[in-house]
PDB file of N, CA and C in Angstrom:
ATOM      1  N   UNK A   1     -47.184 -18.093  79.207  1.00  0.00           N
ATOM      2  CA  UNK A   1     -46.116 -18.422  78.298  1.00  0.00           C
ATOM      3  C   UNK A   1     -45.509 -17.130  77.772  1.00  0.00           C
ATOM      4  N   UNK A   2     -44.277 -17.195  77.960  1.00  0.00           N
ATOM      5  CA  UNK A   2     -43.637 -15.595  77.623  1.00  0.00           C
ATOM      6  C   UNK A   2     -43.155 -15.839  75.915  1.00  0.00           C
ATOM      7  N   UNK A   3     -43.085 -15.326  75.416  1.00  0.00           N
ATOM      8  CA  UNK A   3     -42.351 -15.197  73.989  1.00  0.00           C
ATOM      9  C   UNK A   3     -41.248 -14.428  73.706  1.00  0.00           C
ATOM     10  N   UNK A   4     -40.216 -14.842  73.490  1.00  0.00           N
ATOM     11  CA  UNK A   4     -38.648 -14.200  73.254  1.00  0.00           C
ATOM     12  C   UNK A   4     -38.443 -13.341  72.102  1.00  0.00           C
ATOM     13  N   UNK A   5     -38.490 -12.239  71.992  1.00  0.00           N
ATOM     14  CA  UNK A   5     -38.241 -11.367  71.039  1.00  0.00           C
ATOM     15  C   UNK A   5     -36.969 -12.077  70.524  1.00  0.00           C
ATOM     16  N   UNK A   6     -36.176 -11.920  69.095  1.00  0.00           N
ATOM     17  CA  UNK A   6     -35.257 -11.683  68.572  1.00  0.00           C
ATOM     18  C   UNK A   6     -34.385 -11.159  69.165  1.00  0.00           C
ATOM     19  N   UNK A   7     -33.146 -11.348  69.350  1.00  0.00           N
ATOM     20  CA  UNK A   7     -32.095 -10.032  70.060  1.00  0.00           C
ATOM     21  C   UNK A   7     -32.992  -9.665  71.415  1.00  0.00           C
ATOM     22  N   UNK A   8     -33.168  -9.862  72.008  1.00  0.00           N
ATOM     23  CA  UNK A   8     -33.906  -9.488  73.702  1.00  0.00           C
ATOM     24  C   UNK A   8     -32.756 -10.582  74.399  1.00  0.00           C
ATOM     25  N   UNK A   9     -32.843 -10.494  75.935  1.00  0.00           N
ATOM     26  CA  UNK A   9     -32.562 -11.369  76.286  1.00  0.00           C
ATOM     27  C   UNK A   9     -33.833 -11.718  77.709  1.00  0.00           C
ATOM     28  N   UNK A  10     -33.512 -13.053  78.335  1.00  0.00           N
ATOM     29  CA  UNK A  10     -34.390 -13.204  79.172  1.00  0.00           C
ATOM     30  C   UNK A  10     -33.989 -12.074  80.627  1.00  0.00           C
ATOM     31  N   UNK A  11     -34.857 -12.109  81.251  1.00  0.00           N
ATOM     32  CA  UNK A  11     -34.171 -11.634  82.901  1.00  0.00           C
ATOM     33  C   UNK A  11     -33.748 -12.566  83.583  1.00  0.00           C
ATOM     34  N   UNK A  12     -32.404 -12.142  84.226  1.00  0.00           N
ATOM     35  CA  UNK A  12     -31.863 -12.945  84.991  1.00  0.00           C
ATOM     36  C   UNK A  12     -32.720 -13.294  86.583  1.00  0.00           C
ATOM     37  N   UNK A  13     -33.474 -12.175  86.659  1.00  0.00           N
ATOM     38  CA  UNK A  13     -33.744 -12.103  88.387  1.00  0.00           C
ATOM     39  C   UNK A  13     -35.874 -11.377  88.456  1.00  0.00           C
ATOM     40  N   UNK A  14     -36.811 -11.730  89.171  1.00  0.00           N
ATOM     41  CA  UNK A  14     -37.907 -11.439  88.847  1.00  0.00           C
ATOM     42  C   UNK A  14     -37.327  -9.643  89.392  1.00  0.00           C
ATOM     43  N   UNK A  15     -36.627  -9.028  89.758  1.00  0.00           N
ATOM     44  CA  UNK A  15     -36.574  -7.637  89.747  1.00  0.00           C
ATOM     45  C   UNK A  15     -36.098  -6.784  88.370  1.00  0.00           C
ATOM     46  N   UNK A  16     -35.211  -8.190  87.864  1.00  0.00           N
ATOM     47  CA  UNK A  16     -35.098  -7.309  86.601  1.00  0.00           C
ATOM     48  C   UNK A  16     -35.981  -7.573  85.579  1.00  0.00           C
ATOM     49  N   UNK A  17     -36.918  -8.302  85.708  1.00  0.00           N
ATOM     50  CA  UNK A  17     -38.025  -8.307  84.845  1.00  0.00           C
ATOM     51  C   UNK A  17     -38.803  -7.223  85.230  1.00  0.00           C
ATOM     52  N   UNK A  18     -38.998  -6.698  86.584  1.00  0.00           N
ATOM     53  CA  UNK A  18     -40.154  -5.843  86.791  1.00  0.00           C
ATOM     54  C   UNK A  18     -39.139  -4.301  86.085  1.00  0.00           C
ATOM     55  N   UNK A  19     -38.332  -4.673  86.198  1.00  0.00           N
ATOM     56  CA  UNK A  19     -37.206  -3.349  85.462  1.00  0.00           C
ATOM     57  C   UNK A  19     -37.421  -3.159  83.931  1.00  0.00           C
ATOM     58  N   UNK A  20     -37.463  -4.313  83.306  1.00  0.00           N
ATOM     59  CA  UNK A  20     -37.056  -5.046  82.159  1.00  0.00           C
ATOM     60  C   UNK A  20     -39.070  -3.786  81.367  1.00  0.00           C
ATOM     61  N   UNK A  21     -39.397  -4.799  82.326  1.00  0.00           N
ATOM     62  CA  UNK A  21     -41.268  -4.000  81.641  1.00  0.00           C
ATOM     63  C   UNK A  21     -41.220  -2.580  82.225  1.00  0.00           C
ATOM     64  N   UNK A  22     -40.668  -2.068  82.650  1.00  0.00           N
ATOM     65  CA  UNK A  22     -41.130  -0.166  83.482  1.00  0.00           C
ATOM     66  C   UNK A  22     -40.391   0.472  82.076  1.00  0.00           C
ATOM     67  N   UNK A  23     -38.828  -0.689  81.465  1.00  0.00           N
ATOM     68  CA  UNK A  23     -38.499   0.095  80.549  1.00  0.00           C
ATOM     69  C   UNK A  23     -39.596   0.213  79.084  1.00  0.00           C
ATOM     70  N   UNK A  24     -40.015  -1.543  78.704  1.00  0.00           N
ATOM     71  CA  UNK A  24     -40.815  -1.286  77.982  1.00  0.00           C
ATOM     72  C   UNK A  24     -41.613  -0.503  77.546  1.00  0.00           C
ATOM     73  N   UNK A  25     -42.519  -0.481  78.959  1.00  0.00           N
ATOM     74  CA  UNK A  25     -44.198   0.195  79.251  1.00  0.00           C
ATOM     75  C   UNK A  25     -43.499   2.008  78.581  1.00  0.00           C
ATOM     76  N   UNK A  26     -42.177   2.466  78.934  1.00  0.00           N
ATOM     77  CA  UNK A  26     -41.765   3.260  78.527  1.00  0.00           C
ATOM     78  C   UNK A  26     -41.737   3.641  77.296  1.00  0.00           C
ATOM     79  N   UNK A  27     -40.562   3.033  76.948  1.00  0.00           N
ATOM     80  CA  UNK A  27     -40.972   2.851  75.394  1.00  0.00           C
ATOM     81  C   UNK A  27     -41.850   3.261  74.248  1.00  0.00           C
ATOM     82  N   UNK A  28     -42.828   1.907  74.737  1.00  0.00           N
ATOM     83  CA  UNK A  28     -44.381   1.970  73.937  1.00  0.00           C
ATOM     84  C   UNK A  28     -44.883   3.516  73.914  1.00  0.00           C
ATOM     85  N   UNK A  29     -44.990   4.191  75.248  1.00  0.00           N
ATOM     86  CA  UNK A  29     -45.530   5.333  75.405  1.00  0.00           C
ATOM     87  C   UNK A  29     -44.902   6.632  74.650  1.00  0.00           C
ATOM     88  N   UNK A  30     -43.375   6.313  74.626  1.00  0.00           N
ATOM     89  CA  UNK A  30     -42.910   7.666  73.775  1.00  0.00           C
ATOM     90  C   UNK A  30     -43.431   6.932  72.334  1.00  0.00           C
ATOM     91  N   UNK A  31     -43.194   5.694  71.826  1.00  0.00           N
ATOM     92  CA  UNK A  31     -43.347   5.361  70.232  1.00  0.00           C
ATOM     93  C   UNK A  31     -44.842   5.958  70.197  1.00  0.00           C
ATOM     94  N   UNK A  32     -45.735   5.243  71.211  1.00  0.00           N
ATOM     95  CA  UNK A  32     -47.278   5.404  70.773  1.00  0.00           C
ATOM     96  C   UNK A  32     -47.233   7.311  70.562  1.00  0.00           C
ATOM     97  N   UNK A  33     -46.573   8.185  71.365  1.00  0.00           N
ATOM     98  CA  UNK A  33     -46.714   9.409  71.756  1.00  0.00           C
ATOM     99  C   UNK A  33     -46.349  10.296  69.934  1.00  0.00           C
ATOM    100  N   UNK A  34     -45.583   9.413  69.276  1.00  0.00           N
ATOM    101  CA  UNK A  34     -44.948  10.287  68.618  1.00  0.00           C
ATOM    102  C   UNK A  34     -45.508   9.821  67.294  1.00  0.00           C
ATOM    103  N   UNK A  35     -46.335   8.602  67.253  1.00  0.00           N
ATOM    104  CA  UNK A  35     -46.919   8.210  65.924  1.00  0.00           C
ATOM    105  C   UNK A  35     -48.347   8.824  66.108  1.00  0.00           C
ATOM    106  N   UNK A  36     -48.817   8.688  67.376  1.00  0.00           N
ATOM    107  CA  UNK A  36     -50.528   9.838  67.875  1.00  0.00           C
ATOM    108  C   UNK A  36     -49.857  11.398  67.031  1.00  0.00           C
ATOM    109  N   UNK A  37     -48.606  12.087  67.511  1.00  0.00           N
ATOM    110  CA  UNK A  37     -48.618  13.368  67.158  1.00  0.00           C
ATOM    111  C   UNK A  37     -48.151  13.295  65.497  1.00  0.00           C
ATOM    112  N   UNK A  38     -47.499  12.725  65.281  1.00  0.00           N
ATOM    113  CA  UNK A  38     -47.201  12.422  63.696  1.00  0.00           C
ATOM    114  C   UNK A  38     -48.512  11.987  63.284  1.00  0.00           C
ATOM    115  N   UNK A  39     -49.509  11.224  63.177  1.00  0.00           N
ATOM    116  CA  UNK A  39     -50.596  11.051  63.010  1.00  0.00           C
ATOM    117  C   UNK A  39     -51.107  12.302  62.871  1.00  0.00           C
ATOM    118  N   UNK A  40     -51.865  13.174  63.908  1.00  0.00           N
ATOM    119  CA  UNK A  40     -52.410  14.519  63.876  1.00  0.00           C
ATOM    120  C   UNK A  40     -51.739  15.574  63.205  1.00  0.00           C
ATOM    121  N   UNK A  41     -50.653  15.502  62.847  1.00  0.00           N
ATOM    122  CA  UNK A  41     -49.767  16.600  62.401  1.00  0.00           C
ATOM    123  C   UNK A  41     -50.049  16.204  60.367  1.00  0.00           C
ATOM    124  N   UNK A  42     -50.090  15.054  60.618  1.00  0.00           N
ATOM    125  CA  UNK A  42     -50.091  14.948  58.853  1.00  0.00           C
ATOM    126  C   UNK A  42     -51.670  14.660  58.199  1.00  0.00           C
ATOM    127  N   UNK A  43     -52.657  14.360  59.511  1.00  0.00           N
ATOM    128  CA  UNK A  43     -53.905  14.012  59.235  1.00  0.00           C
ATOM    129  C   UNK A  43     -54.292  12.444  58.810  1.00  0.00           C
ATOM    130  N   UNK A  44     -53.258  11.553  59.529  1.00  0.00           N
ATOM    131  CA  UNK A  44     -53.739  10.105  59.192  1.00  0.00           C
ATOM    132  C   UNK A  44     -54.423   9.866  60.579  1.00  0.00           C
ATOM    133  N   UNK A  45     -55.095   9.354  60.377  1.00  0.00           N
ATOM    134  CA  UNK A  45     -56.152   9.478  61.735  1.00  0.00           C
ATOM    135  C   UNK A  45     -55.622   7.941  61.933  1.00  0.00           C
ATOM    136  N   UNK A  46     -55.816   6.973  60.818  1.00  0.00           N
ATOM    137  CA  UNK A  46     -54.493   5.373  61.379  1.00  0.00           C
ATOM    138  C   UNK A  46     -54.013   5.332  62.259  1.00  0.00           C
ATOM    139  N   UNK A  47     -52.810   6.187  61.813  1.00  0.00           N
ATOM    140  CA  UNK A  47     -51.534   6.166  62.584  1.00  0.00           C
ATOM    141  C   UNK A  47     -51.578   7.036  63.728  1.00  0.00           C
ATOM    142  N   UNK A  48     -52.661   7.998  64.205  1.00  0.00           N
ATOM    143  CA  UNK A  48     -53.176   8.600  65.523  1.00  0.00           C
ATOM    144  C   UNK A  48     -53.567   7.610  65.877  1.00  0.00           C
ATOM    145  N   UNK A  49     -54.351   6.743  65.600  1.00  0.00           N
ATOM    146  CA  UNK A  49     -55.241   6.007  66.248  1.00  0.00           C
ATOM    147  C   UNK A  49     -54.103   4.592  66.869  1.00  0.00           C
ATOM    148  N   UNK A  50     -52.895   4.553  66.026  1.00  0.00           N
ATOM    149  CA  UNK A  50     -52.174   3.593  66.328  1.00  0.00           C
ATOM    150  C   UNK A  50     -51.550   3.673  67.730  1.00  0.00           C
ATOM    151  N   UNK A  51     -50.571   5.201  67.099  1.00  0.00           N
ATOM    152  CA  UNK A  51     -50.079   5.815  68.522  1.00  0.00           C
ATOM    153  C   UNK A  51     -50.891   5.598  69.944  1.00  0.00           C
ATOM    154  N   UNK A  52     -52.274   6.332  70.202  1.00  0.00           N
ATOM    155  CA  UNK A  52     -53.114   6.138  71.077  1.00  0.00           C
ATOM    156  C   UNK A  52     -52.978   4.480  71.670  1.00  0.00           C
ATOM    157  N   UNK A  53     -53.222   3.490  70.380  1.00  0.00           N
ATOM    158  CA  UNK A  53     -53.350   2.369  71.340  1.00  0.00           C
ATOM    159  C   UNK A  53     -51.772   1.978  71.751  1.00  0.00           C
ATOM    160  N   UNK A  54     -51.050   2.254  71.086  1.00  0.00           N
ATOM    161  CA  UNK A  54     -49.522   2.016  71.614  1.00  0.00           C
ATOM    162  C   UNK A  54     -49.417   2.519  73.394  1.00  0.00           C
ATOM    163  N   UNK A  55     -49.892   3.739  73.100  1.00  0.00           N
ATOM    164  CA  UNK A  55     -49.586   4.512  74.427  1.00  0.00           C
ATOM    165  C   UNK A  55     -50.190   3.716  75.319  1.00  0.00           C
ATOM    166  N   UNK A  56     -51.626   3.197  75.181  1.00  0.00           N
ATOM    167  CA  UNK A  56     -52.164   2.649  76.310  1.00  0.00           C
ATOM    168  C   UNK A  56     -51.678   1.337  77.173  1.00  0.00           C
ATOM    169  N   UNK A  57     -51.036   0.872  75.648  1.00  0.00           N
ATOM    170  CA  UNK A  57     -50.398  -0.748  76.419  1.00  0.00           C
ATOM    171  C   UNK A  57     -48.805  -0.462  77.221  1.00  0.00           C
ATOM    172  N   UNK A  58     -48.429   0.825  76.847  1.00  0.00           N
ATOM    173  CA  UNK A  58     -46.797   1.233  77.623  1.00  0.00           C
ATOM    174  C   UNK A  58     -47.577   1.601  79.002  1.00  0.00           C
ATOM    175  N   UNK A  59     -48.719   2.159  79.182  1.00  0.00           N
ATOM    176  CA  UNK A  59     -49.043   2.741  80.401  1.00  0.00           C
ATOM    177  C   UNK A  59     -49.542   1.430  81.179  1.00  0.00           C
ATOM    178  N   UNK A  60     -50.232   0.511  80.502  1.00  0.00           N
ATOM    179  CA  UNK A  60     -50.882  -1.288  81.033  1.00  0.00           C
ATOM    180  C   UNK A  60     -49.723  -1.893  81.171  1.00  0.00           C
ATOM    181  N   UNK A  61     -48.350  -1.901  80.436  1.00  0.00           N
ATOM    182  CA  UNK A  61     -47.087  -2.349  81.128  1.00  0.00           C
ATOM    183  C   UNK A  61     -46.502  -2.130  82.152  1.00  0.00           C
ATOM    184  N   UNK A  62     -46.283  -0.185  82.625  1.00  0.00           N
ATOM    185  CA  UNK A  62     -45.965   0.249  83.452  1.00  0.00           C
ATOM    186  C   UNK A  62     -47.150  -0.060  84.557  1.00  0.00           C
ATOM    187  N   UNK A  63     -47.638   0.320  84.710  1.00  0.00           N
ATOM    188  CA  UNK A  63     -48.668  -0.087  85.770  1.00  0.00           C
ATOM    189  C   UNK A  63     -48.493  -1.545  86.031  1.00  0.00           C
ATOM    190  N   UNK A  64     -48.834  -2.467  85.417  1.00  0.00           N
ATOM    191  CA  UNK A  64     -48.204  -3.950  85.532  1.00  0.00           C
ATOM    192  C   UNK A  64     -46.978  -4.198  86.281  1.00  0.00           C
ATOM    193  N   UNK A  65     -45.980  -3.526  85.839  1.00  0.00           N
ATOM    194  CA  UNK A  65     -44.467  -3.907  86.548  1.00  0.00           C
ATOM    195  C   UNK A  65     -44.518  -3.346  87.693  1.00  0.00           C
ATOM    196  N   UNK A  66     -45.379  -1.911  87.906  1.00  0.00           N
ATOM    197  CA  UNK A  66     -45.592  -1.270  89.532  1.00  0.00           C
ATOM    198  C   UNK A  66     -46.107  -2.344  90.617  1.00  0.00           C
ATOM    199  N   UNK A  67     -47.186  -2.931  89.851  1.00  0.00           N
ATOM    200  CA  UNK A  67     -48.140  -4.080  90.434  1.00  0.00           C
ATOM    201  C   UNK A  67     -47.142  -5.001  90.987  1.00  0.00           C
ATOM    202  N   UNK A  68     -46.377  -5.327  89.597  1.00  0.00           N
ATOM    203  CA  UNK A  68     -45.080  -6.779  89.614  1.00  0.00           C
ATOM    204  C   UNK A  68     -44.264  -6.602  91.173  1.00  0.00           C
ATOM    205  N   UNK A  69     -43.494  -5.377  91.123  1.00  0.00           N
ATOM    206  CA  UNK A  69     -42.465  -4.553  92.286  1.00  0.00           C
ATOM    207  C   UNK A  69     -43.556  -4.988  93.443  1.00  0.00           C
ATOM    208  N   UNK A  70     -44.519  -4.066  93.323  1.00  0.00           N
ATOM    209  CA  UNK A  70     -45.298  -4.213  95.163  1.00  0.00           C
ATOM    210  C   UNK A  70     -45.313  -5.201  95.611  1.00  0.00           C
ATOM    211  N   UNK A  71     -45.932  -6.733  94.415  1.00  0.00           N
ATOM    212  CA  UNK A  71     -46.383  -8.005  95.153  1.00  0.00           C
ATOM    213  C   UNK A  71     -44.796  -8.325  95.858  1.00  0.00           C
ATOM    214  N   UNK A  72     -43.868  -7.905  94.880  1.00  0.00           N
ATOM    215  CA  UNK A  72     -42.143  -8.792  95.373  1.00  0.00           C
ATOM    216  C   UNK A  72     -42.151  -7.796  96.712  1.00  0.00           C
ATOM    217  N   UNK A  73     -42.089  -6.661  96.832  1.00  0.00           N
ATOM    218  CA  UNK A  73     -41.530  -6.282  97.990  1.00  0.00           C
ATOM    219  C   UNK A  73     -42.485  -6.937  99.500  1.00  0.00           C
ATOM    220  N   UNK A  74     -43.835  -7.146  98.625  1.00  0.00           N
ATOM    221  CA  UNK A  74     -44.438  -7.434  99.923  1.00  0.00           C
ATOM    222  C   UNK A  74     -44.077  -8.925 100.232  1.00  0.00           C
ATOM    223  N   UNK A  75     -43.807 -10.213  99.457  1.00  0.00           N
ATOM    224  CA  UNK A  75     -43.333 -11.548  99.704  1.00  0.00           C
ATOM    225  C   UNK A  75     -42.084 -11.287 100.693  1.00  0.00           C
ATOM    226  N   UNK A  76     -41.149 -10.197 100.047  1.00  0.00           N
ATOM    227  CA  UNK A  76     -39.911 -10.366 100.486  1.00  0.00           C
ATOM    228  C   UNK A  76     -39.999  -9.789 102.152  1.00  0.00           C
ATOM    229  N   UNK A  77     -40.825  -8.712 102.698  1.00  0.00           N
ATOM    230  CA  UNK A  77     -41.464  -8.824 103.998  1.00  0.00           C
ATOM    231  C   UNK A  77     -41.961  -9.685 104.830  1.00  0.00           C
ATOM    232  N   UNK A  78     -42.414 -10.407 104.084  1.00  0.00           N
ATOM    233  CA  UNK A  78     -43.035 -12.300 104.613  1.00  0.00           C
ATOM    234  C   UNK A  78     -41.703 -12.462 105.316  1.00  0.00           C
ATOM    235  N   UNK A  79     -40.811 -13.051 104.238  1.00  0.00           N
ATOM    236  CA  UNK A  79     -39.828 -14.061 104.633  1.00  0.00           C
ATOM    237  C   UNK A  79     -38.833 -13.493 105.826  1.00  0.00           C
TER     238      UNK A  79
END
């Protein structure tokens, strides 16, 4: 079951979903990147610790949508 952000829209096509998450997984990783170094820079170990897990789920997105791309290109070889 997917859940619709506010202001998002759906994907029109399963390629632009695998597009849609490479941008996410992106994302997450600069936000997680910059609340980990803002974290260490001011000494909230929290908000390091936040960043860190941010980063990990942009990198479990990206990797995911890589996954997403391979299975489509390999169906679309089938047919």
């Amino acid at each position: 079951m997917h859940t619709r952000v506010p202001g998002s829209r759906q994907a029109e096509s399963p390629y632009e979903e695998v597009v849609m998450g490479k941008i996410k997984g992106k994302a997450d990783k600069i936000t997680g990147k910059t609340k980990e170094e803002l974290g260490s820079a001011t000494g909230d170990k929290s908000m390091e610790m936040k960043g860190k897990a941010k980063k990990v789920k942009g990198h479990a997105e990206d990797t995911a949508s890589d996954a997403a791309a391979k299975m489509r290109r390999m169906a679309d070889k089938d047919h």
